[in-house]
PDB file of N, CA and C in Angstrom:
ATOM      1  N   UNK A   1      41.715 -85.135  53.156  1.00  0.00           N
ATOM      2  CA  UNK A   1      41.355 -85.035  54.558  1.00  0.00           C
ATOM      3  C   UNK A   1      39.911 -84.550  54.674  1.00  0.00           C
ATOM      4  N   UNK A   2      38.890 -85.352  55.436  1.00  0.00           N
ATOM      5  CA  UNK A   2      37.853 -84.827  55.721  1.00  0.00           C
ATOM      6  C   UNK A   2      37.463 -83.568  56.590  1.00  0.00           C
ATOM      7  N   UNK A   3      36.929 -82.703  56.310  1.00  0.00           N
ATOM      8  CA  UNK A   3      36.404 -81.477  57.509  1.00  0.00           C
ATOM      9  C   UNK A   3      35.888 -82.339  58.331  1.00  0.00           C
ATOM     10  N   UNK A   4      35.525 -81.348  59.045  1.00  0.00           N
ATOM     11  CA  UNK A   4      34.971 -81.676  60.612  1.00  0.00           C
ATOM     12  C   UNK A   4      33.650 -80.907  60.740  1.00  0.00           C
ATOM     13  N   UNK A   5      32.786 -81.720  61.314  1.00  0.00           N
ATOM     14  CA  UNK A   5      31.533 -80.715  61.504  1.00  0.00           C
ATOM     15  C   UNK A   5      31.117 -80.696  63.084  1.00  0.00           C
ATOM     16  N   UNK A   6      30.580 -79.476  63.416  1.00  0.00           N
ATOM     17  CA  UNK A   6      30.127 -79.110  65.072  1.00  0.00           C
ATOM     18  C   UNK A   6      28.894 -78.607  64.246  1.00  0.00           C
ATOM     19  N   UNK A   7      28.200 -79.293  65.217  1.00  0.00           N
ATOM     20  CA  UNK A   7      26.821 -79.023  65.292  1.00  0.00           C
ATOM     21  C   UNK A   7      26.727 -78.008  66.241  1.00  0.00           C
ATOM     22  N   UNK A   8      25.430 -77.230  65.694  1.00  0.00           N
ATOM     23  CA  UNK A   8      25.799 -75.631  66.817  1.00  0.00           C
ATOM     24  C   UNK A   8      23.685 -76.015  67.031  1.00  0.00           C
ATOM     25  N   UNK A   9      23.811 -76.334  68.057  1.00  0.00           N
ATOM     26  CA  UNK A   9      22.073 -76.190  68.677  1.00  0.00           C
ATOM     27  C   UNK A   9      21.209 -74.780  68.380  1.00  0.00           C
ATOM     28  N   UNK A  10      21.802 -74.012  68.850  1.00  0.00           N
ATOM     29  CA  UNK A  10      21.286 -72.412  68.278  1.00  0.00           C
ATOM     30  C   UNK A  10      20.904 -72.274  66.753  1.00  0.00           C
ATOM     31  N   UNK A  11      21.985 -73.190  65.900  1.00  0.00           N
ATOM     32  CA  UNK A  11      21.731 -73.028  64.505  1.00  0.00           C
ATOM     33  C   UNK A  11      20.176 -73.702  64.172  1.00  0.00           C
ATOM     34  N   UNK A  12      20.784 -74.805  64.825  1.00  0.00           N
ATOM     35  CA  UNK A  12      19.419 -75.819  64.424  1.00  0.00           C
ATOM     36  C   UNK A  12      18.106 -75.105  64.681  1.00  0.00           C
ATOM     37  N   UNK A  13      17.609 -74.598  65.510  1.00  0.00           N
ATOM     38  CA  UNK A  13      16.876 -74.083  66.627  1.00  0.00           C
ATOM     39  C   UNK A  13      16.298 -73.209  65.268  1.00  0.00           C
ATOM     40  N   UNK A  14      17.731 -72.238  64.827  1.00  0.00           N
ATOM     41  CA  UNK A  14      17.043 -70.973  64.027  1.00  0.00           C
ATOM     42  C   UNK A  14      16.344 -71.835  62.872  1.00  0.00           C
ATOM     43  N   UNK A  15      16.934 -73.048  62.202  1.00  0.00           N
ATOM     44  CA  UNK A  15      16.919 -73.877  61.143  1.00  0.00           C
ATOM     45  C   UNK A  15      15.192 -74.392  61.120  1.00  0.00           C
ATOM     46  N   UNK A  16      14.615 -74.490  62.758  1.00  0.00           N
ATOM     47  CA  UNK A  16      13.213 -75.141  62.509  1.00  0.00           C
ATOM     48  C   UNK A  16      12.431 -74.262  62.871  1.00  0.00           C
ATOM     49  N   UNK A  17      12.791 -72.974  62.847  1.00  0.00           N
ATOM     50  CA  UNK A  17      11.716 -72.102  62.869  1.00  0.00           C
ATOM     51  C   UNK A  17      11.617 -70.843  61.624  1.00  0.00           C
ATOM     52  N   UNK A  18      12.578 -71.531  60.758  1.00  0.00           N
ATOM     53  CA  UNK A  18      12.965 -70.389  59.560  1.00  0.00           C
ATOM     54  C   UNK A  18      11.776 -70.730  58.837  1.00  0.00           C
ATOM     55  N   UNK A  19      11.875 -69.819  57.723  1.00  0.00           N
ATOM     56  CA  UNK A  19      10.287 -69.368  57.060  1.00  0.00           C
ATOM     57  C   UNK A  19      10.317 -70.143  55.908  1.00  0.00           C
ATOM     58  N   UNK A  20      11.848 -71.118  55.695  1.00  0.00           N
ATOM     59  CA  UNK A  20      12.032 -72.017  54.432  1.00  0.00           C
ATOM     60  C   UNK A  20      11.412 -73.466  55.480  1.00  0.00           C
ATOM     61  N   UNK A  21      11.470 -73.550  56.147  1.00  0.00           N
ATOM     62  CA  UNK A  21      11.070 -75.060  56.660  1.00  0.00           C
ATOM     63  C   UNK A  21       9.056 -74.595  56.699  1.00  0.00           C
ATOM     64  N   UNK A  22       8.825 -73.587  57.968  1.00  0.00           N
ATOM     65  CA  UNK A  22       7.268 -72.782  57.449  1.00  0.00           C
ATOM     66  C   UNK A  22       6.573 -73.431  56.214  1.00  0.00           C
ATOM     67  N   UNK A  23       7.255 -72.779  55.418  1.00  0.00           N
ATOM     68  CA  UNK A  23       7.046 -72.933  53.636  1.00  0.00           C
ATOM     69  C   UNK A  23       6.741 -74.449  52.976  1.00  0.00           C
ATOM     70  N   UNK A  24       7.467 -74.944  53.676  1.00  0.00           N
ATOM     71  CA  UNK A  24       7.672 -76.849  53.157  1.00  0.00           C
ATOM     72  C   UNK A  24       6.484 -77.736  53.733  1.00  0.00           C
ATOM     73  N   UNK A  25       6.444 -77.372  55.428  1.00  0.00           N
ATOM     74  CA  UNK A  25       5.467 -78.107  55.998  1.00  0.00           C
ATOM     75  C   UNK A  25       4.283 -77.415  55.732  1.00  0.00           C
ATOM     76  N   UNK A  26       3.895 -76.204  55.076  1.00  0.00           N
ATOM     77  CA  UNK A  26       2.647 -75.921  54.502  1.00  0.00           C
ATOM     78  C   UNK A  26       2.388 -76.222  52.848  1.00  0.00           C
ATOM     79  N   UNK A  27       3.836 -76.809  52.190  1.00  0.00           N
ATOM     80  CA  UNK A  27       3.324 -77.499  50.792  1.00  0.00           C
ATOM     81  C   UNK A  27       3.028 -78.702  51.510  1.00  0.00           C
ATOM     82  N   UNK A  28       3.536 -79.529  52.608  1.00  0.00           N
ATOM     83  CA  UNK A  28       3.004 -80.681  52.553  1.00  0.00           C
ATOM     84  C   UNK A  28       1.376 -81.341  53.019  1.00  0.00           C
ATOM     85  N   UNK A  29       0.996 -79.898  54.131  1.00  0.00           N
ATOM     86  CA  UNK A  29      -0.117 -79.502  54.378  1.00  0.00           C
ATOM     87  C   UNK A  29      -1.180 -79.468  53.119  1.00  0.00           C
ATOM     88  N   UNK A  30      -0.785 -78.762  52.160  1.00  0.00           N
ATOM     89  CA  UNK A  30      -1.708 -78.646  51.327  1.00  0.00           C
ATOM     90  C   UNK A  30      -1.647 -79.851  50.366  1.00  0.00           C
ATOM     91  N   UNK A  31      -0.590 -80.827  50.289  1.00  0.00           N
ATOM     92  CA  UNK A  31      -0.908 -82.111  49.835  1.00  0.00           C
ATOM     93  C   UNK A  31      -1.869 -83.031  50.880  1.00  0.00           C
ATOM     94  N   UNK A  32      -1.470 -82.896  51.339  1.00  0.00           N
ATOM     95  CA  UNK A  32      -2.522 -84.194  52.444  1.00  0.00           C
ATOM     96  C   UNK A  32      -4.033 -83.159  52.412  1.00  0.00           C
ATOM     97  N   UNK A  33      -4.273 -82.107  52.657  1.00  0.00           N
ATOM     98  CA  UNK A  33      -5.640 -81.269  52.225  1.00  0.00           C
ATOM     99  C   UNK A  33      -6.276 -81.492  51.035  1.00  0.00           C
ATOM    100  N   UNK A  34      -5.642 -81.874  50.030  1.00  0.00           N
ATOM    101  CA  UNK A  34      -6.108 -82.520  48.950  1.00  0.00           C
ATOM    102  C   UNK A  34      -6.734 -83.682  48.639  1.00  0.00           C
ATOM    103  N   UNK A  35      -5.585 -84.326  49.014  1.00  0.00           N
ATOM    104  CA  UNK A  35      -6.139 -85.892  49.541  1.00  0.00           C
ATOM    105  C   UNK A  35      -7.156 -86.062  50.302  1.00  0.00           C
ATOM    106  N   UNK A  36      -7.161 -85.349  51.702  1.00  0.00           N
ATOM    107  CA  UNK A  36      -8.267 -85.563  52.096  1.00  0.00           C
ATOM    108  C   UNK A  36      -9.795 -85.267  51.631  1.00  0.00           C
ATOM    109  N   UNK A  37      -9.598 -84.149  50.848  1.00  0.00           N
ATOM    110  CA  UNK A  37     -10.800 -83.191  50.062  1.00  0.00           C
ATOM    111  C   UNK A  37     -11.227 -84.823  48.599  1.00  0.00           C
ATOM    112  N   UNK A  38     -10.023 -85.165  48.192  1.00  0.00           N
ATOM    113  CA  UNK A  38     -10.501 -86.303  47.291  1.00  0.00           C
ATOM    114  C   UNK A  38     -11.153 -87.869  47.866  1.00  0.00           C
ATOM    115  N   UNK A  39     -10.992 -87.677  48.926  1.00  0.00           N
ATOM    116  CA  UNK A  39     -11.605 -89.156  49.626  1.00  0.00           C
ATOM    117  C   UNK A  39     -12.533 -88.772  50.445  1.00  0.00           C
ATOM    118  N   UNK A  40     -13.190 -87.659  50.860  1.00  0.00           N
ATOM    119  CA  UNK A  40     -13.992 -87.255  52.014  1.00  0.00           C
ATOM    120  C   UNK A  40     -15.774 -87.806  51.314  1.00  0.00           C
ATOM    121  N   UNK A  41     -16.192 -88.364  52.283  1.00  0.00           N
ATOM    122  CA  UNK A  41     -17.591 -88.748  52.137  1.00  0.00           C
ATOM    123  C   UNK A  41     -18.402 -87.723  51.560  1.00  0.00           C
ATOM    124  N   UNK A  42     -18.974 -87.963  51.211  1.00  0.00           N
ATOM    125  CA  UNK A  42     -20.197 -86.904  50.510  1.00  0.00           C
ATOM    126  C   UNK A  42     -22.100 -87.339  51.232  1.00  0.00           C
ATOM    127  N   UNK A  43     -22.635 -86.419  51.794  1.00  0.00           N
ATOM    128  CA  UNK A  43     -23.404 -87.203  51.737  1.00  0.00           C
ATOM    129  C   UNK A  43     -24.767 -87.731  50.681  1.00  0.00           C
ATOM    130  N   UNK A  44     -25.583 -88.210  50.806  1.00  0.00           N
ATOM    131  CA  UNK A  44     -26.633 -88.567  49.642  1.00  0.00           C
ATOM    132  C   UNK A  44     -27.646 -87.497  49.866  1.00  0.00           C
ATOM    133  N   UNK A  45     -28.832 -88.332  48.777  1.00  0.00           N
ATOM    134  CA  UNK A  45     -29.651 -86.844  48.742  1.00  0.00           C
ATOM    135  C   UNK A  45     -30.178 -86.601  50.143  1.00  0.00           C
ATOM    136  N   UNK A  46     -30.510 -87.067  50.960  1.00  0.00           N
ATOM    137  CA  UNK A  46     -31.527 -87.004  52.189  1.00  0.00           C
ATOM    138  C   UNK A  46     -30.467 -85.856  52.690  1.00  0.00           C
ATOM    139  N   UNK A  47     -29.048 -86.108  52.926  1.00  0.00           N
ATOM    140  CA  UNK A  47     -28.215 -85.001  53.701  1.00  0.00           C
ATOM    141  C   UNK A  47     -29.009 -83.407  53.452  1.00  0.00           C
ATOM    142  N   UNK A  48     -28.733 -82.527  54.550  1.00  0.00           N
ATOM    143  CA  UNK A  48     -29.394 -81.831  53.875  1.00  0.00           C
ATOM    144  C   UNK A  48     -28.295 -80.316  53.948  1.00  0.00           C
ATOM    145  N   UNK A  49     -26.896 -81.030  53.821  1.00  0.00           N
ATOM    146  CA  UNK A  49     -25.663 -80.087  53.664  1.00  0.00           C
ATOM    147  C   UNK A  49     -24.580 -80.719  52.913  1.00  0.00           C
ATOM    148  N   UNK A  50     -24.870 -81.618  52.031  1.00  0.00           N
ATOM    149  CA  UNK A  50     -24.228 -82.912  51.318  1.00  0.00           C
ATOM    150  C   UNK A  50     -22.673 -81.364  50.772  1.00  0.00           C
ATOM    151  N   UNK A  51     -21.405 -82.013  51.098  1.00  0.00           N
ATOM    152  CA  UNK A  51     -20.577 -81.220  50.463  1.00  0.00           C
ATOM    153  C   UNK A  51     -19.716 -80.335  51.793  1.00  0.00           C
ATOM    154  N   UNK A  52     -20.472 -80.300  52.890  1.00  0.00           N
ATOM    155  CA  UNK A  52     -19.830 -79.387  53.752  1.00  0.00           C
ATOM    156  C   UNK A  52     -19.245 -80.221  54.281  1.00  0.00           C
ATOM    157  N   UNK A  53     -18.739 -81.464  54.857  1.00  0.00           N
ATOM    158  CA  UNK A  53     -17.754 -81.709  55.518  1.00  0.00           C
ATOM    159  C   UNK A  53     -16.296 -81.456  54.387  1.00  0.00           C
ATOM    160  N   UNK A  54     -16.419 -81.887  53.209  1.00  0.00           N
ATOM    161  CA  UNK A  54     -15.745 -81.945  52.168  1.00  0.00           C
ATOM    162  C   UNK A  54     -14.908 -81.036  51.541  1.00  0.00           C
ATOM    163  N   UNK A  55     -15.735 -79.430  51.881  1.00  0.00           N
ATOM    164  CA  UNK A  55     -15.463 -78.098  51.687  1.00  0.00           C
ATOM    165  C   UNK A  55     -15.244 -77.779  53.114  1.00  0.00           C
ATOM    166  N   UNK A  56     -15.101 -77.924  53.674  1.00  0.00           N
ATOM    167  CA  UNK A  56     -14.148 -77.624  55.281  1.00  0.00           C
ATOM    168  C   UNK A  56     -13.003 -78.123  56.073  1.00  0.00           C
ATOM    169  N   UNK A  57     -12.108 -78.286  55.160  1.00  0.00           N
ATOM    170  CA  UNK A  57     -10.637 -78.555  55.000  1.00  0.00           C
ATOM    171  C   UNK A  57     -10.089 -77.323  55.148  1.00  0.00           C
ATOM    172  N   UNK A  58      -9.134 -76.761  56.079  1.00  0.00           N
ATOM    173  CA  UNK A  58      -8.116 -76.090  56.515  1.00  0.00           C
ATOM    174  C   UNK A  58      -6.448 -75.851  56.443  1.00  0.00           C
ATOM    175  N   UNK A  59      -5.591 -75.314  55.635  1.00  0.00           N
ATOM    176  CA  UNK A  59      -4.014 -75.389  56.447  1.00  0.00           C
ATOM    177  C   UNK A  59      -4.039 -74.267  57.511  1.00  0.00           C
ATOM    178  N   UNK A  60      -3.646 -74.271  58.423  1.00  0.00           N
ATOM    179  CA  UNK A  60      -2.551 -73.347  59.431  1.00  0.00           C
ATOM    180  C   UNK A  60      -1.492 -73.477  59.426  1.00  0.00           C
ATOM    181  N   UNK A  61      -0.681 -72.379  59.817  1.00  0.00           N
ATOM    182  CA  UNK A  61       0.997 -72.782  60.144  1.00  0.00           C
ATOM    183  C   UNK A  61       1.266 -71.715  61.024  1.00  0.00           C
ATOM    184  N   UNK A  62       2.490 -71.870  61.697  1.00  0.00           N
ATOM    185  CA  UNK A  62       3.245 -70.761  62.019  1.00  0.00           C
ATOM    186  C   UNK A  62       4.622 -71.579  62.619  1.00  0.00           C
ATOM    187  N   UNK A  63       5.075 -70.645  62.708  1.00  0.00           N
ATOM    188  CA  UNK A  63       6.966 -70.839  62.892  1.00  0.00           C
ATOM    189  C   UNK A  63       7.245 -71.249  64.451  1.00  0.00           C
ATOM    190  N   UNK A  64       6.291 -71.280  65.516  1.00  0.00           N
ATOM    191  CA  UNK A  64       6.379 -71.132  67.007  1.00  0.00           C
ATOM    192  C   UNK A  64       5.747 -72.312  67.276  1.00  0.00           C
ATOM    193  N   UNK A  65       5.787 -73.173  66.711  1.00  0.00           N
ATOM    194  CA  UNK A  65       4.534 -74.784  66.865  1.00  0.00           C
ATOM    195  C   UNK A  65       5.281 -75.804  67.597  1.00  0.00           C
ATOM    196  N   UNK A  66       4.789 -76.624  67.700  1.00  0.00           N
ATOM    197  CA  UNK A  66       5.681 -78.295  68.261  1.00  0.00           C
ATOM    198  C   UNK A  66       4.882 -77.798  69.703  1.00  0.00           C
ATOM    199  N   UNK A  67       5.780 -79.256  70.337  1.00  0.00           N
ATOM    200  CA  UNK A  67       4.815 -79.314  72.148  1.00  0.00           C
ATOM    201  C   UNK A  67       5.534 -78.262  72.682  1.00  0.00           C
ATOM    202  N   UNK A  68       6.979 -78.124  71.817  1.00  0.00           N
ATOM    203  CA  UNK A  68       7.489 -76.677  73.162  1.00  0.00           C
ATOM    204  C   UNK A  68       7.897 -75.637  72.559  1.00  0.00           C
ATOM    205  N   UNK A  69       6.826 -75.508  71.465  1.00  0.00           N
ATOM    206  CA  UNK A  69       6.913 -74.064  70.672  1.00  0.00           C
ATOM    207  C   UNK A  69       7.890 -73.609  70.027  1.00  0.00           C
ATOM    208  N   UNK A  70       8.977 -74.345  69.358  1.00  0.00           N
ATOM    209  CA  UNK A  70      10.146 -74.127  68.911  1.00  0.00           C
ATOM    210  C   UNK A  70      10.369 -74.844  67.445  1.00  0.00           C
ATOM    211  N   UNK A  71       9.760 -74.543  66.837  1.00  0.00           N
ATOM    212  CA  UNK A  71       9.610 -75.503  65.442  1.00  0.00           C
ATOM    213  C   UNK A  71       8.595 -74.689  64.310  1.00  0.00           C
ATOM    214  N   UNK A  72       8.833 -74.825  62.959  1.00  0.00           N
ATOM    215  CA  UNK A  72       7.751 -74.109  62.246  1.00  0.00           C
ATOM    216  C   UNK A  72       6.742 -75.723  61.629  1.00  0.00           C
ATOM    217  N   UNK A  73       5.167 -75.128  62.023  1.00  0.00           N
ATOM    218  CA  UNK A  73       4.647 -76.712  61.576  1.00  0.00           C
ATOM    219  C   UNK A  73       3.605 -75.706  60.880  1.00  0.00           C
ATOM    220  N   UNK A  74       2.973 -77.045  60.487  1.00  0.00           N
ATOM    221  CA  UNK A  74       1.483 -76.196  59.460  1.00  0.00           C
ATOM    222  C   UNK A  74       0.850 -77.653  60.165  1.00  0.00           C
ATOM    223  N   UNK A  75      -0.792 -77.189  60.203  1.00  0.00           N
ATOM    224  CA  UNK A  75      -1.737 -78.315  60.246  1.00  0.00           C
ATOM    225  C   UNK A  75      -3.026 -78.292  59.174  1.00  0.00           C
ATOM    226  N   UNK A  76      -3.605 -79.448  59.577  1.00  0.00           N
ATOM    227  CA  UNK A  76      -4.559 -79.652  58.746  1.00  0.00           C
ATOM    228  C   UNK A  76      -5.942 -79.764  59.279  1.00  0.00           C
ATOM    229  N   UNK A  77      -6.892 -79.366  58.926  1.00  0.00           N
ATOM    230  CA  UNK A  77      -7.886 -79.164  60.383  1.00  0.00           C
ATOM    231  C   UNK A  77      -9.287 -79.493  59.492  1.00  0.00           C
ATOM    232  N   UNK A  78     -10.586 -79.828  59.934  1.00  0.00           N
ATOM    233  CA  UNK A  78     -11.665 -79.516  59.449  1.00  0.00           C
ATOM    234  C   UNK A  78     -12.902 -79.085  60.275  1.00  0.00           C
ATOM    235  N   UNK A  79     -13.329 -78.028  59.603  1.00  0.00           N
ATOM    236  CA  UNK A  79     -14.147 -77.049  60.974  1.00  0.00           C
ATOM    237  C   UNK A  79     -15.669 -77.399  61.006  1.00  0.00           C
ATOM    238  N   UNK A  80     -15.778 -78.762  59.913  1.00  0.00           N
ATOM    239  CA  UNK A  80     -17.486 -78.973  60.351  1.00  0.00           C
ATOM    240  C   UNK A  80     -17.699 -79.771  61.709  1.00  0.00           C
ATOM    241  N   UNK A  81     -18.760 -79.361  62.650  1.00  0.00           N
ATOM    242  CA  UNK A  81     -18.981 -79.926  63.341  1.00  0.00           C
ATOM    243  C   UNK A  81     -19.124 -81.313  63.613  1.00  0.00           C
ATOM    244  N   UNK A  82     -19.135 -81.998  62.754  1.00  0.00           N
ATOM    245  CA  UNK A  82     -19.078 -83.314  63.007  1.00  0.00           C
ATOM    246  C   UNK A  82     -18.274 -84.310  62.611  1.00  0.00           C
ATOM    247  N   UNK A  83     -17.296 -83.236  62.150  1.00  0.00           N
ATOM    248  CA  UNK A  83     -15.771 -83.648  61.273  1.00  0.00           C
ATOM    249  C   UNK A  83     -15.349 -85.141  62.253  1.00  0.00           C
ATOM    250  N   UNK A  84     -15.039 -85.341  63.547  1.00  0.00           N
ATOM    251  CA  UNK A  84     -14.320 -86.192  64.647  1.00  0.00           C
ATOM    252  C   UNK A  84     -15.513 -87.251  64.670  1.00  0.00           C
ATOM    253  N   UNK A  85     -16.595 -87.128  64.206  1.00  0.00           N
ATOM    254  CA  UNK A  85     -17.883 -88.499  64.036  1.00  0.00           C
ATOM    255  C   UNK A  85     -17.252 -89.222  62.768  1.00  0.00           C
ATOM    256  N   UNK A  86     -16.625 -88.144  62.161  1.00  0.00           N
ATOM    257  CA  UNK A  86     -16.472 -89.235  60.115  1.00  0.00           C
ATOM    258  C   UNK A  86     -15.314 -89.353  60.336  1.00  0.00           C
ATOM    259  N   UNK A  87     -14.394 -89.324  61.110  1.00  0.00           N
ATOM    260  CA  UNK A  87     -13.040 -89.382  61.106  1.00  0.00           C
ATOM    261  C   UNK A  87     -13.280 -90.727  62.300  1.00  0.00           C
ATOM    262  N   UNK A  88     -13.635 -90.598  63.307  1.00  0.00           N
ATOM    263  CA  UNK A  88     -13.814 -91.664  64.680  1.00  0.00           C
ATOM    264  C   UNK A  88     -14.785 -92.557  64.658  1.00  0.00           C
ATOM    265  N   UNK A  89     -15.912 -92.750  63.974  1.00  0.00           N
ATOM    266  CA  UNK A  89     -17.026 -92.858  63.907  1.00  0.00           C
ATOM    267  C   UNK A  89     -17.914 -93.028  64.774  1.00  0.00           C
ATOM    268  N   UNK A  90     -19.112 -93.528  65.287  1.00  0.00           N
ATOM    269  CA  UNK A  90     -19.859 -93.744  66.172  1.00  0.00           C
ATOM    270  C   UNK A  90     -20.383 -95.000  66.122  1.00  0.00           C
ATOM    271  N   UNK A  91     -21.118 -95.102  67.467  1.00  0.00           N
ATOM    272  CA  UNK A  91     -22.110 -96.914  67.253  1.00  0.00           C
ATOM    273  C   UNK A  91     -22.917 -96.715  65.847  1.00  0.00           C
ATOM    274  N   UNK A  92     -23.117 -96.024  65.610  1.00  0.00           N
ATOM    275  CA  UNK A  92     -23.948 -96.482  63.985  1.00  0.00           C
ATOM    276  C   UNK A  92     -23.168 -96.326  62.775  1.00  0.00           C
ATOM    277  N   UNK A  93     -21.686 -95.160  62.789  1.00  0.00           N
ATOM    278  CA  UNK A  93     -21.345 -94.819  61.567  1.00  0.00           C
ATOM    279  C   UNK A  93     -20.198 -95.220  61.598  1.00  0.00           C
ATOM    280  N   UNK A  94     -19.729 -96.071  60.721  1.00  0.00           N
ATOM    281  CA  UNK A  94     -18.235 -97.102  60.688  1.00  0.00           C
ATOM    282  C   UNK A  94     -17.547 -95.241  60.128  1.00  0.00           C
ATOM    283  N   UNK A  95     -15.952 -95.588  61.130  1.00  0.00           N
ATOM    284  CA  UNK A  95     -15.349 -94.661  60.862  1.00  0.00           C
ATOM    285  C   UNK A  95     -14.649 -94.568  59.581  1.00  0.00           C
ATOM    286  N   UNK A  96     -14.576 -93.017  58.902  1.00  0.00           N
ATOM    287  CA  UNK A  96     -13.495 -93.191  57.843  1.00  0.00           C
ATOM    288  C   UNK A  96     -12.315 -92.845  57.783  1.00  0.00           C
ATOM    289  N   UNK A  97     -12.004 -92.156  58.919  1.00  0.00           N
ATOM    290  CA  UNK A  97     -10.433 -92.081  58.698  1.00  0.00           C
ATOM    291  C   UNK A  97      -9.992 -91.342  57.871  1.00  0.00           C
ATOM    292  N   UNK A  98     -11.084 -90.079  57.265  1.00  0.00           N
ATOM    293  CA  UNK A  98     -10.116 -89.369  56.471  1.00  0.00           C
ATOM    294  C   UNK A  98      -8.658 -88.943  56.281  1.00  0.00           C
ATOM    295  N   UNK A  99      -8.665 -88.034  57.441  1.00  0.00           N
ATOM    296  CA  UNK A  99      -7.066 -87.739  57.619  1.00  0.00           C
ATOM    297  C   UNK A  99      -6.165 -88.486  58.139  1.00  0.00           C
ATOM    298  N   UNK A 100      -6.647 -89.275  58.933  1.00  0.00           N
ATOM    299  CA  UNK A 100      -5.350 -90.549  58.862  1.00  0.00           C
ATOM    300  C   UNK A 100      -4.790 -90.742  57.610  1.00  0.00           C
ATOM    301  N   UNK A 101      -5.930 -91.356  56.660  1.00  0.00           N
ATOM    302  CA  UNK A 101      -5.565 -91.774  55.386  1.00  0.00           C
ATOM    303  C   UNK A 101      -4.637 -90.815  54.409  1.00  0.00           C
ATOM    304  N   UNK A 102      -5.714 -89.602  54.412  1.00  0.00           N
ATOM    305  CA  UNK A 102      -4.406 -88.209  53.796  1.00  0.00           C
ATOM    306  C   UNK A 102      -3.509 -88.349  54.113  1.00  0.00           C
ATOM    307  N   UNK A 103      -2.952 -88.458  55.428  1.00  0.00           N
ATOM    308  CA  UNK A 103      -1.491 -88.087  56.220  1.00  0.00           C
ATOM    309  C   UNK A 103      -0.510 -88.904  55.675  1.00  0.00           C
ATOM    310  N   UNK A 104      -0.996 -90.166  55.289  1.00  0.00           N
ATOM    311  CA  UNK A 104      -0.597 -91.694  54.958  1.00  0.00           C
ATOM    312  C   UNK A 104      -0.201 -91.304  53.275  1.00  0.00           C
ATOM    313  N   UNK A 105      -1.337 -91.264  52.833  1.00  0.00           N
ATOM    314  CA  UNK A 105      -1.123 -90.795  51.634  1.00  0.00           C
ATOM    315  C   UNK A 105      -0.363 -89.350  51.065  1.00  0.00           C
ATOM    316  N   UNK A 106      -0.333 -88.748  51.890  1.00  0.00           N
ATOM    317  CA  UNK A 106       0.293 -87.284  50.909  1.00  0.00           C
ATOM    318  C   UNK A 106       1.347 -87.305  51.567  1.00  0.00           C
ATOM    319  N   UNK A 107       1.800 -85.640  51.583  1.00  0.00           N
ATOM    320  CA  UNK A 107       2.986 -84.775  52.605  1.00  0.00           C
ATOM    321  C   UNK A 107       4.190 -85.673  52.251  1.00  0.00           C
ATOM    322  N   UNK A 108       4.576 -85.799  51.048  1.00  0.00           N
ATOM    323  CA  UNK A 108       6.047 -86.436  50.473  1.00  0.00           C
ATOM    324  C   UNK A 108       6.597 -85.211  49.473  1.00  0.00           C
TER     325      UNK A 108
END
């Protein structure tokens, strides 16, 4: 005879904000941070900060995340200023898509 299962919402609730889920979506964080750190443009000699978009890769997390604050997430962020030009690009600079591509590629 099979058991029976009831799903209890409260459980779940505690389930995506516990510090073991936290923990998981910040190993997967730091896979796609990798990835992105291994594909990120560099610039040539003329740059005259060649390396800083590259070295400004971020995780965050916390247990209170999602659109209605009830979930543990981690993100992935990059704090150079012109991070959303190499990611979006502009009329002159074909975009690269770093973290798209990470996201695609890692966090398994």
């Amino acid at each position: 005879m099979a058991a029976r299962f009831k799903m209890s919402n409260k459980g779940v609730g505690q389930l995506l904000r516990s510090e073991m889920i936290r923990v998981e979506m910040v190993r997967r964080a730091e896979l796609v941070k990798s990835v992105a750190e291994s594909i990120a443009p560099v610039g040539g000699a003329s740059d005259p900060h060649p390396g800083h978009y590259k070295g400004s890769f971020n995780v965050t997390s916390t247990r209170r995340g999602g659109r209605r604050r009830d979930r543990a997430t981690a993100t992935v962020t990059n704090t150079a200023y012109y991070a959303r030009f190499v990611e979006y690009g502009t009329e002159k600079v074909h975009a690269h898509h770093v973290l798209l591509r990470a996201a695609q590629a890692g966090g398994r």
